[in-house]
Each structure stands twice: as structure tokens, then as C-alpha cells.
C-alpha atoms as a PDB file:
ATOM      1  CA  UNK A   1     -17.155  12.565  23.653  1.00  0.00           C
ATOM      2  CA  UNK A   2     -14.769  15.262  22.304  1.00  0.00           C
ATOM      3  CA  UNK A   3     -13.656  17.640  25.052  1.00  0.00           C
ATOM      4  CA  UNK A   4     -12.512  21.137  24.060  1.00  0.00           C
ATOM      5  CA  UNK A   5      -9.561  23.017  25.351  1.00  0.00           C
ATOM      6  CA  UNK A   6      -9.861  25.301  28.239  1.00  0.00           C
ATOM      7  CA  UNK A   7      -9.087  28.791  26.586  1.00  0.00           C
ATOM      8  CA  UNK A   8      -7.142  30.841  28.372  1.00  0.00           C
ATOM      9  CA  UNK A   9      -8.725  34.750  28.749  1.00  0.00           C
ATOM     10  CA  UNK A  10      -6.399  36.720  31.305  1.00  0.00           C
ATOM     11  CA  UNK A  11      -3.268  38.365  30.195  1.00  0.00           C
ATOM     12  CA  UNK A  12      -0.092  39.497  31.899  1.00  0.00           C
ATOM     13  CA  UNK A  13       2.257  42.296  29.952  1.00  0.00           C
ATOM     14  CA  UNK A  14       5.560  41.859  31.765  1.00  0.00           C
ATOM     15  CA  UNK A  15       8.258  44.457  30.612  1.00  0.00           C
ATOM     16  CA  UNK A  16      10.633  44.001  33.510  1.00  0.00           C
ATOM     17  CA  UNK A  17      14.054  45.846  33.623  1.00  0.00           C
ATOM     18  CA  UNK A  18      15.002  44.190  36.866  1.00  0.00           C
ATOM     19  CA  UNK A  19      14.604  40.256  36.132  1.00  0.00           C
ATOM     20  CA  UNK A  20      14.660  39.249  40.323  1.00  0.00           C
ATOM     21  CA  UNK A  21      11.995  36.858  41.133  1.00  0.00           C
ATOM     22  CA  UNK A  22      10.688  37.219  37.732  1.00  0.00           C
ATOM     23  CA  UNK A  23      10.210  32.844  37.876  1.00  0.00           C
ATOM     24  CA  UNK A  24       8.192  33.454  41.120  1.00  0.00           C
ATOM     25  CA  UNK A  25       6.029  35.419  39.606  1.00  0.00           C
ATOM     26  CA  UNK A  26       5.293  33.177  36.230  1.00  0.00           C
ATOM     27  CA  UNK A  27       5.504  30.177  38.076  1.00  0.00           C
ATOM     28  CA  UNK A  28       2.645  31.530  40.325  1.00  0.00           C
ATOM     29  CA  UNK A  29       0.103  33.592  37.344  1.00  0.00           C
ATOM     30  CA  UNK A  30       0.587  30.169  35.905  1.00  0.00           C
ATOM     31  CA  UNK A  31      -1.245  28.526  38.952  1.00  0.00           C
ATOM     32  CA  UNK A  32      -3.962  31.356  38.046  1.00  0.00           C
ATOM     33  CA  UNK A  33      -4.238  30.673  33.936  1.00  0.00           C
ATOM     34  CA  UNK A  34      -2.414  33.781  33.036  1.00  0.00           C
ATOM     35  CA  UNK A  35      -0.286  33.955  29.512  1.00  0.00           C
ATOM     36  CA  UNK A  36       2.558  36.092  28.902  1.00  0.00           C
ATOM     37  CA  UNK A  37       2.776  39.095  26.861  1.00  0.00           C
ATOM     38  CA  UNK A  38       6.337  40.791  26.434  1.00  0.00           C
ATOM     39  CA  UNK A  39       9.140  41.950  24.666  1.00  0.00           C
ATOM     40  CA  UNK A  40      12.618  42.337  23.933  1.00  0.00           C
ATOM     41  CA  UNK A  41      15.050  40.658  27.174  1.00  0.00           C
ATOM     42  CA  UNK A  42      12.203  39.802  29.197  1.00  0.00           C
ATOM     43  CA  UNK A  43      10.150  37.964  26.808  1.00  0.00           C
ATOM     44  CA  UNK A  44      13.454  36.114  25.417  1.00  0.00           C
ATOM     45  CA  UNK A  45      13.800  35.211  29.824  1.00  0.00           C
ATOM     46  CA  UNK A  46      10.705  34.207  30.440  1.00  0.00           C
ATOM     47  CA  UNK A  47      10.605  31.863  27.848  1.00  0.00           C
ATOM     48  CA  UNK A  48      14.378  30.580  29.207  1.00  0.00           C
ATOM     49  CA  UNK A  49      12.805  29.491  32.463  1.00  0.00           C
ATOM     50  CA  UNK A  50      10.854  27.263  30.323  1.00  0.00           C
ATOM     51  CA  UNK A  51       7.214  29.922  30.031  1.00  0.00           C
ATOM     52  CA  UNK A  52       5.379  30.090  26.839  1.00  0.00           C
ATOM     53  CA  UNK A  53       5.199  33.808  25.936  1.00  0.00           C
ATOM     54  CA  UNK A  54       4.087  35.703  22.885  1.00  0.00           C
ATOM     55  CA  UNK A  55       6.061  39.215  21.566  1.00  0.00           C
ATOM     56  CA  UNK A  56       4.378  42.273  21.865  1.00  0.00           C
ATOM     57  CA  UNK A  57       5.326  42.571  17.749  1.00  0.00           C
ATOM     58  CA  UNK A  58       3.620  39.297  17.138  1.00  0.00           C
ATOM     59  CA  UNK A  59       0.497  40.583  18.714  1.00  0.00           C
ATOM     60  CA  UNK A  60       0.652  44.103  17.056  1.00  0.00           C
ATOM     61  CA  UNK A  61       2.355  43.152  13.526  1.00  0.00           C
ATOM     62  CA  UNK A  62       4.467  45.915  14.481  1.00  0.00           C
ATOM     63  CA  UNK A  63       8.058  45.194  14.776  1.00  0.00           C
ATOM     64  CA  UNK A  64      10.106  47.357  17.609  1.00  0.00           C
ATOM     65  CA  UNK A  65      12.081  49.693  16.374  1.00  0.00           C
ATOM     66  CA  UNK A  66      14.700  52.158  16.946  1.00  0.00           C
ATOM     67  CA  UNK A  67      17.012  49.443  19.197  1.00  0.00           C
ATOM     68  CA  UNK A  68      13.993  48.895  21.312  1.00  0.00           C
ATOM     69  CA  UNK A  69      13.022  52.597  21.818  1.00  0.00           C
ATOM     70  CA  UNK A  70       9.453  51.521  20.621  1.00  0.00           C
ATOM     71  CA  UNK A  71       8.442  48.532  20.861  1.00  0.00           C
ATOM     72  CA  UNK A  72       5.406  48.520  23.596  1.00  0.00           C
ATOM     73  CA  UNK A  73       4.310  52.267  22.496  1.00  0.00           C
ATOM     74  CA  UNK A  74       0.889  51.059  20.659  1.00  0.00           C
ATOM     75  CA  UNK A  75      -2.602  51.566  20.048  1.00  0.00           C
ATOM     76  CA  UNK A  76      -3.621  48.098  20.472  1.00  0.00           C
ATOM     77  CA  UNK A  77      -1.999  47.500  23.623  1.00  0.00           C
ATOM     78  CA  UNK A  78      -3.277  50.809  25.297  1.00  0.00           C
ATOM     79  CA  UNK A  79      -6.835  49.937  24.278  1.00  0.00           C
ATOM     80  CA  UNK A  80      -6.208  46.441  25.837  1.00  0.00           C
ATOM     81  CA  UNK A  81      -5.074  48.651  28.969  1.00  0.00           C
ATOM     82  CA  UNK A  82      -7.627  51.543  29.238  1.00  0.00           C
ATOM     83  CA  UNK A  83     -11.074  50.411  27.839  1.00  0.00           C
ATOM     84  CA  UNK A  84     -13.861  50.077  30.952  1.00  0.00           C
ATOM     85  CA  UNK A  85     -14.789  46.087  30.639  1.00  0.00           C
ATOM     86  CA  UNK A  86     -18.346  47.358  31.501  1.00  0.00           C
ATOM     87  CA  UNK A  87     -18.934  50.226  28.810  1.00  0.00           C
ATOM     88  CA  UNK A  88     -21.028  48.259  25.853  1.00  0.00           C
ATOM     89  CA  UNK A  89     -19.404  50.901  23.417  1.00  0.00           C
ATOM     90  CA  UNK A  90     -15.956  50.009  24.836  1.00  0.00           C
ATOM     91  CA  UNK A  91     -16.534  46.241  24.764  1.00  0.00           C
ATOM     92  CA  UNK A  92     -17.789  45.987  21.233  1.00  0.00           C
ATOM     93  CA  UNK A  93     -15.081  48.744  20.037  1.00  0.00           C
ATOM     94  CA  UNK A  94     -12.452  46.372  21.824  1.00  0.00           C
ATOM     95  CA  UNK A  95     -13.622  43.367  20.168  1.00  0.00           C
ATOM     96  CA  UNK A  96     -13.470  44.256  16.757  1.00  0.00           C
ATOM     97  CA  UNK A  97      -9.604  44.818  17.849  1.00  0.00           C
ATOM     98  CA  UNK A  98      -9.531  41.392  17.873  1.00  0.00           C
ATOM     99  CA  UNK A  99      -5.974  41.478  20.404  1.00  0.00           C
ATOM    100  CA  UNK A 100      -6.103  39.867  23.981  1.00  0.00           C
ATOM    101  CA  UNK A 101      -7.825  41.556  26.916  1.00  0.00           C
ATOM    102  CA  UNK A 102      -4.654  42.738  29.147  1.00  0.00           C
ATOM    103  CA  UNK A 103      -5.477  42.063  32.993  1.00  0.00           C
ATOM    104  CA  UNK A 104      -2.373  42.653  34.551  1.00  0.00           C
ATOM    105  CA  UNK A 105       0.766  45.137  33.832  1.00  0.00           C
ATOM    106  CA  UNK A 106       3.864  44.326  35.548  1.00  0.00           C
ATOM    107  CA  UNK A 107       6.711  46.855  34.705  1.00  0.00           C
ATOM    108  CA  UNK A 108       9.712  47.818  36.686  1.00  0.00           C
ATOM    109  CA  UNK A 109      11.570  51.235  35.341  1.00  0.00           C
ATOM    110  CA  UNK A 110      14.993  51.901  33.791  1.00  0.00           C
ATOM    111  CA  UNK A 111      16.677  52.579  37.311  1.00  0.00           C
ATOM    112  CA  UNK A 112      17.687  56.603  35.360  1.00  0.00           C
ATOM    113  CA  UNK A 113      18.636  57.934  38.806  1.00  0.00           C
ATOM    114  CA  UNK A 114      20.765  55.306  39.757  1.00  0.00           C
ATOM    115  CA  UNK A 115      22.341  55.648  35.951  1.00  0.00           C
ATOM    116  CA  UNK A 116      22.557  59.004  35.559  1.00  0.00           C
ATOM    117  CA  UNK A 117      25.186  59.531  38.373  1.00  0.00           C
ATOM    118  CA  UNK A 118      27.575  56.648  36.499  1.00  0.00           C
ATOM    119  CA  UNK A 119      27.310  56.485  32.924  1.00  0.00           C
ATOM    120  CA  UNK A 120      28.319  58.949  30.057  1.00  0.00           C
ATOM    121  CA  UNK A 121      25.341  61.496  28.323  1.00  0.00           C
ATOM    122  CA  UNK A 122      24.524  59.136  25.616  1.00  0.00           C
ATOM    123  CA  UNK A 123      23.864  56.072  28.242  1.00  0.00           C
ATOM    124  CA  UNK A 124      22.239  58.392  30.567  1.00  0.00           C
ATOM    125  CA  UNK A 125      19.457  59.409  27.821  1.00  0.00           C
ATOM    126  CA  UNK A 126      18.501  55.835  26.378  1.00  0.00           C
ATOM    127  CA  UNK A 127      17.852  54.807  30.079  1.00  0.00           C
ATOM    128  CA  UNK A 128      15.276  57.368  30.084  1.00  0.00           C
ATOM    129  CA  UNK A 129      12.163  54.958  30.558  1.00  0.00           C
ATOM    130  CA  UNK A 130       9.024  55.974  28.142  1.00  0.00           C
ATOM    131  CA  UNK A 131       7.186  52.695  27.695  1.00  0.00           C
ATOM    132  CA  UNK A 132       7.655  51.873  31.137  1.00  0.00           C
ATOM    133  CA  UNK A 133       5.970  54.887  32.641  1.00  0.00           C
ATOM    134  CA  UNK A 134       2.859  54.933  29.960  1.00  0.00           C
ATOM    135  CA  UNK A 135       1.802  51.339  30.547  1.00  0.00           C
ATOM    136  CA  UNK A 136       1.772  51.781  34.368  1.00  0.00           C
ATOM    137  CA  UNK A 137      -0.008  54.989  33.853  1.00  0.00           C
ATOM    138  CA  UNK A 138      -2.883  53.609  31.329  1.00  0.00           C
ATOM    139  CA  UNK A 139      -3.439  50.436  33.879  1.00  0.00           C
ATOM    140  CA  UNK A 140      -3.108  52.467  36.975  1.00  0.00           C
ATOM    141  CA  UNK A 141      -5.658  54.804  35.411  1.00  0.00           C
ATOM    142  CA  UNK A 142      -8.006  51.534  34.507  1.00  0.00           C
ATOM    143  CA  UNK A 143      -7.443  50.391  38.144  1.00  0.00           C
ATOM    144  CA  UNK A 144     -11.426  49.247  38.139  1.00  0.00           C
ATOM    145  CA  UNK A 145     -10.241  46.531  36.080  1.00  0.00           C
ATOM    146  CA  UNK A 146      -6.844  46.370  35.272  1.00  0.00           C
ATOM    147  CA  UNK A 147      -3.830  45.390  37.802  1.00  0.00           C
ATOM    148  CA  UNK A 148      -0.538  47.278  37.602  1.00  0.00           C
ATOM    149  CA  UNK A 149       1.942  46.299  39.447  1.00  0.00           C
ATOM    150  CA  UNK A 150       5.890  48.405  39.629  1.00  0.00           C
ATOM    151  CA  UNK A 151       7.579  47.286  42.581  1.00  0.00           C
ATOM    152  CA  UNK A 152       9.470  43.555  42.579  1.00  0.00           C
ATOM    153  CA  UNK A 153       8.652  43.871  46.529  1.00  0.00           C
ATOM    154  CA  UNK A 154       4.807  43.826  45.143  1.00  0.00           C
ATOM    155  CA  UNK A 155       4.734  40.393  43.165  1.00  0.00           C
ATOM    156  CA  UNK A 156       4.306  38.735  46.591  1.00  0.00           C
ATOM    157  CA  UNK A 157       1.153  40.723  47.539  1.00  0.00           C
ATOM    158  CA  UNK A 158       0.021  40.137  44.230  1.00  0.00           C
ATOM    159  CA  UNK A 159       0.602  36.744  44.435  1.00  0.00           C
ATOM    160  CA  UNK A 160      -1.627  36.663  47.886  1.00  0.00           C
ATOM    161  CA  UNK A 161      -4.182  38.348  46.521  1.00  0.00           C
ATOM    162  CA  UNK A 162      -4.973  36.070  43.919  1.00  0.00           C
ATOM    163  CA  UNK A 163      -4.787  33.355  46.353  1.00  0.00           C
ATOM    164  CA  UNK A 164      -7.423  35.188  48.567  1.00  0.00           C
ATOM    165  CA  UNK A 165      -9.865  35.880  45.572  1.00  0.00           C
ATOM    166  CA  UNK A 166      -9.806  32.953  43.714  1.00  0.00           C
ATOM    167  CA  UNK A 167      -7.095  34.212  40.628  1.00  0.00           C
ATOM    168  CA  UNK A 168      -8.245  37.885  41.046  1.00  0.00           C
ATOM    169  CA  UNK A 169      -7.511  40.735  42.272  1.00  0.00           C
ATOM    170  CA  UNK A 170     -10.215  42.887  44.494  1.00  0.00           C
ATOM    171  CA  UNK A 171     -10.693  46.650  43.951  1.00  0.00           C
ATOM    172  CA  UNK A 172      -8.783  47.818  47.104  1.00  0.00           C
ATOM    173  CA  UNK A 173      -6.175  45.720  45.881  1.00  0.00           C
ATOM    174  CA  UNK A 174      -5.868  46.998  42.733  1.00  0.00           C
ATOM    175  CA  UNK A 175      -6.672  50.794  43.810  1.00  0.00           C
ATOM    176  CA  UNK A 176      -3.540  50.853  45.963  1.00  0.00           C
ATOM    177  CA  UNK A 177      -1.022  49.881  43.473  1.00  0.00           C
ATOM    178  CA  UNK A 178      -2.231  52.339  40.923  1.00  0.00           C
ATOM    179  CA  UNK A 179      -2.059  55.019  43.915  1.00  0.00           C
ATOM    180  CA  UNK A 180       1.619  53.598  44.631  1.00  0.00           C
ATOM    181  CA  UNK A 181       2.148  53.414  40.789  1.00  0.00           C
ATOM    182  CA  UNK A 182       1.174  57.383  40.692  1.00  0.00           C
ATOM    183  CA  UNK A 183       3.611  58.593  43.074  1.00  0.00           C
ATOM    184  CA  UNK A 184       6.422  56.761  41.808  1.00  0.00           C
ATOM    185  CA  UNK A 185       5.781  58.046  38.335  1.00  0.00           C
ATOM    186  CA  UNK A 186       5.517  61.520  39.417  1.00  0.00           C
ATOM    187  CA  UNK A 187       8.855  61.303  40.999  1.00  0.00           C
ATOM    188  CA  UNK A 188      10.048  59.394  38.003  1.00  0.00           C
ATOM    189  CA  UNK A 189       9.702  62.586  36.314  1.00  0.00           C
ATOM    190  CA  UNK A 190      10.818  64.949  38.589  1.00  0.00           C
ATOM    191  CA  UNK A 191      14.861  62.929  38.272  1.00  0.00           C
END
């Protein structure tokens, strides 16, 4: 009898400046068949704690550029994000794509305000967070059926949550992060 390999379908894009309980967080997706999606430093730690994860520039055959200023700033990954799992147009646009179906953004910000107070002009600018802010945005906006999660303080409700609905998240869930996610943003921009 030959026995095929489960295939893994959910996604996490982590792009974490703040690495804190970043272990508890793979160790427990793990536990609910999610892979890892990243870049840069927190691809190169999650794979140090012994996590397979795949680049962002392996996925997109785009390499970052610009020391890192673009690396998660792409079409594919935003139509991963933002295309409505139940639109039949959507589904079959997305498939052609041929790229993994992002379920879950996690993304903590440059901390700019904290920054900008210590560091000379130059250093002050390149912690300006663009990425960041557009992928919490794009899942925030897809909240129906996409999870975005910004705060470390979140990863344990997250966590719970899966627990509770057998490795997903429910819509009130889900809607209360992206409103979170909004209002940080918002005063993201106002620093």
C-alpha cells in the first residue's frame, strides 16, 4: 500500500523585528501544520531554533534589494494576502499564481519612535518600517480570511484560538486583530 505525504496548505509570513517568543510561536503553528514564510534575520532565526522555513526571494524569484529595503514589497505575496478565498474569479486568478495561500501574517514594526529620539538622521530614516505596515494592512483588510497578528503580547491569544477551533482562527478572532492592527498603523504614521 503506498501512503502519500500529508501536504501541508496553511502558511505563516513572519517578518518579526522583535525576535521575543518567536520559538513559542513556531513551536506552537507547528502543532497546527503551519510552514514558514520569511526573510532576511527572521527567516535566518527561525531556521536557528531548528524550523524549516522558505525565503520570501525563493518564493518570488525576486531577490531583496536595496540592504533589505525591499524584500517583502511584492505582487505575489499581496495577492496571497488580499484575494477573497470565496470569489471563483479570485480563486482561479490565484491559482494560476501558482505561490502558497498565506493564512497568517505575523509582523512586529521597526520600533521608529523609540529610534528616532536616539540615533543619528540616517539611522532614524532606514528604521522607517514600509513592508511592515503594508502586510498588516493587506491581511487586516482580508480579515474574512486572513489572520494578522502585530503585537508579541498577541501570539498567546493566537495560540488559544487555534486550540479552541481546531488550528483556526474564528471571524471575531480575526476581526479584532485587524481592528487592533488599524489603530496601531494609523498611529504608526502619525510618529
Amino acid at each position: 500500500m503506498v501512503t502519500r505525504k500529508k501536504i501541508n496548505r496553511k502558511f505563516a509570513l513572519i517578518s518579526v523585528y522583535e525576535k521575543k517568543n518567536l520559538k513559542y510561536l513556531c513551536t506552537n503553528l507547528k502543532k497546527f501544520d503551519y510552514s514558514f514564510i520569511s526573510s532576511g534575520s527572521t527567516g535566518k532565526k527561525i531556521r536557528s531554533m531548528g524550523f524549516k522555513c522558505i525565503d520570501v526571494s525563493k518564493l518570488t524569484k525576486f531577490k531583496e534589494m536595496f540592504s533589505g529595503r525591499v524584500k517583502t514589497l511584492n505582487h505575489l505575496i499581496y495577492s496571497s494576502i488580499l484575494y477573497e478565498r470565496e470569489n471563483p474569479l479570485h480563486s482561479k486568478q490565484f491559482q494560476l499564481l501558482k505561490f502558497p495561500k498565506i493564512d497568517l501574517v505575523v509582523v512586529n514594526l521597526y520600533p521608529f519612535k523609540k529610534i528616532s529620539k536616539m540615533k543619528k538622521e540616517q539611522e532614524i530614516i532606514e528604521m522607517i518600517d514600509i513592508g511592515g505596515p503594508s502586510l498588516l494592512r493587506a491581511a487586516s483588510k482580508n480579515y474574512k480570511y486572513v489572520t494578522a497578528i502585530l503585537n508579541i503580547k498577541d501570539y498567546f491569544g493566537l495560540i488559544k484560538n487555534l486550540k479552541q477551533n481546531n488550528g483556526e482562527t474564528d471571524i471575531n478572532f480575526r476581526k479584532n486583530m485587524a481592528s487592533k492592527i488599524f489603530k496601531e498603523t494609523s498611529k504608526y504614521d502619525e510618529i
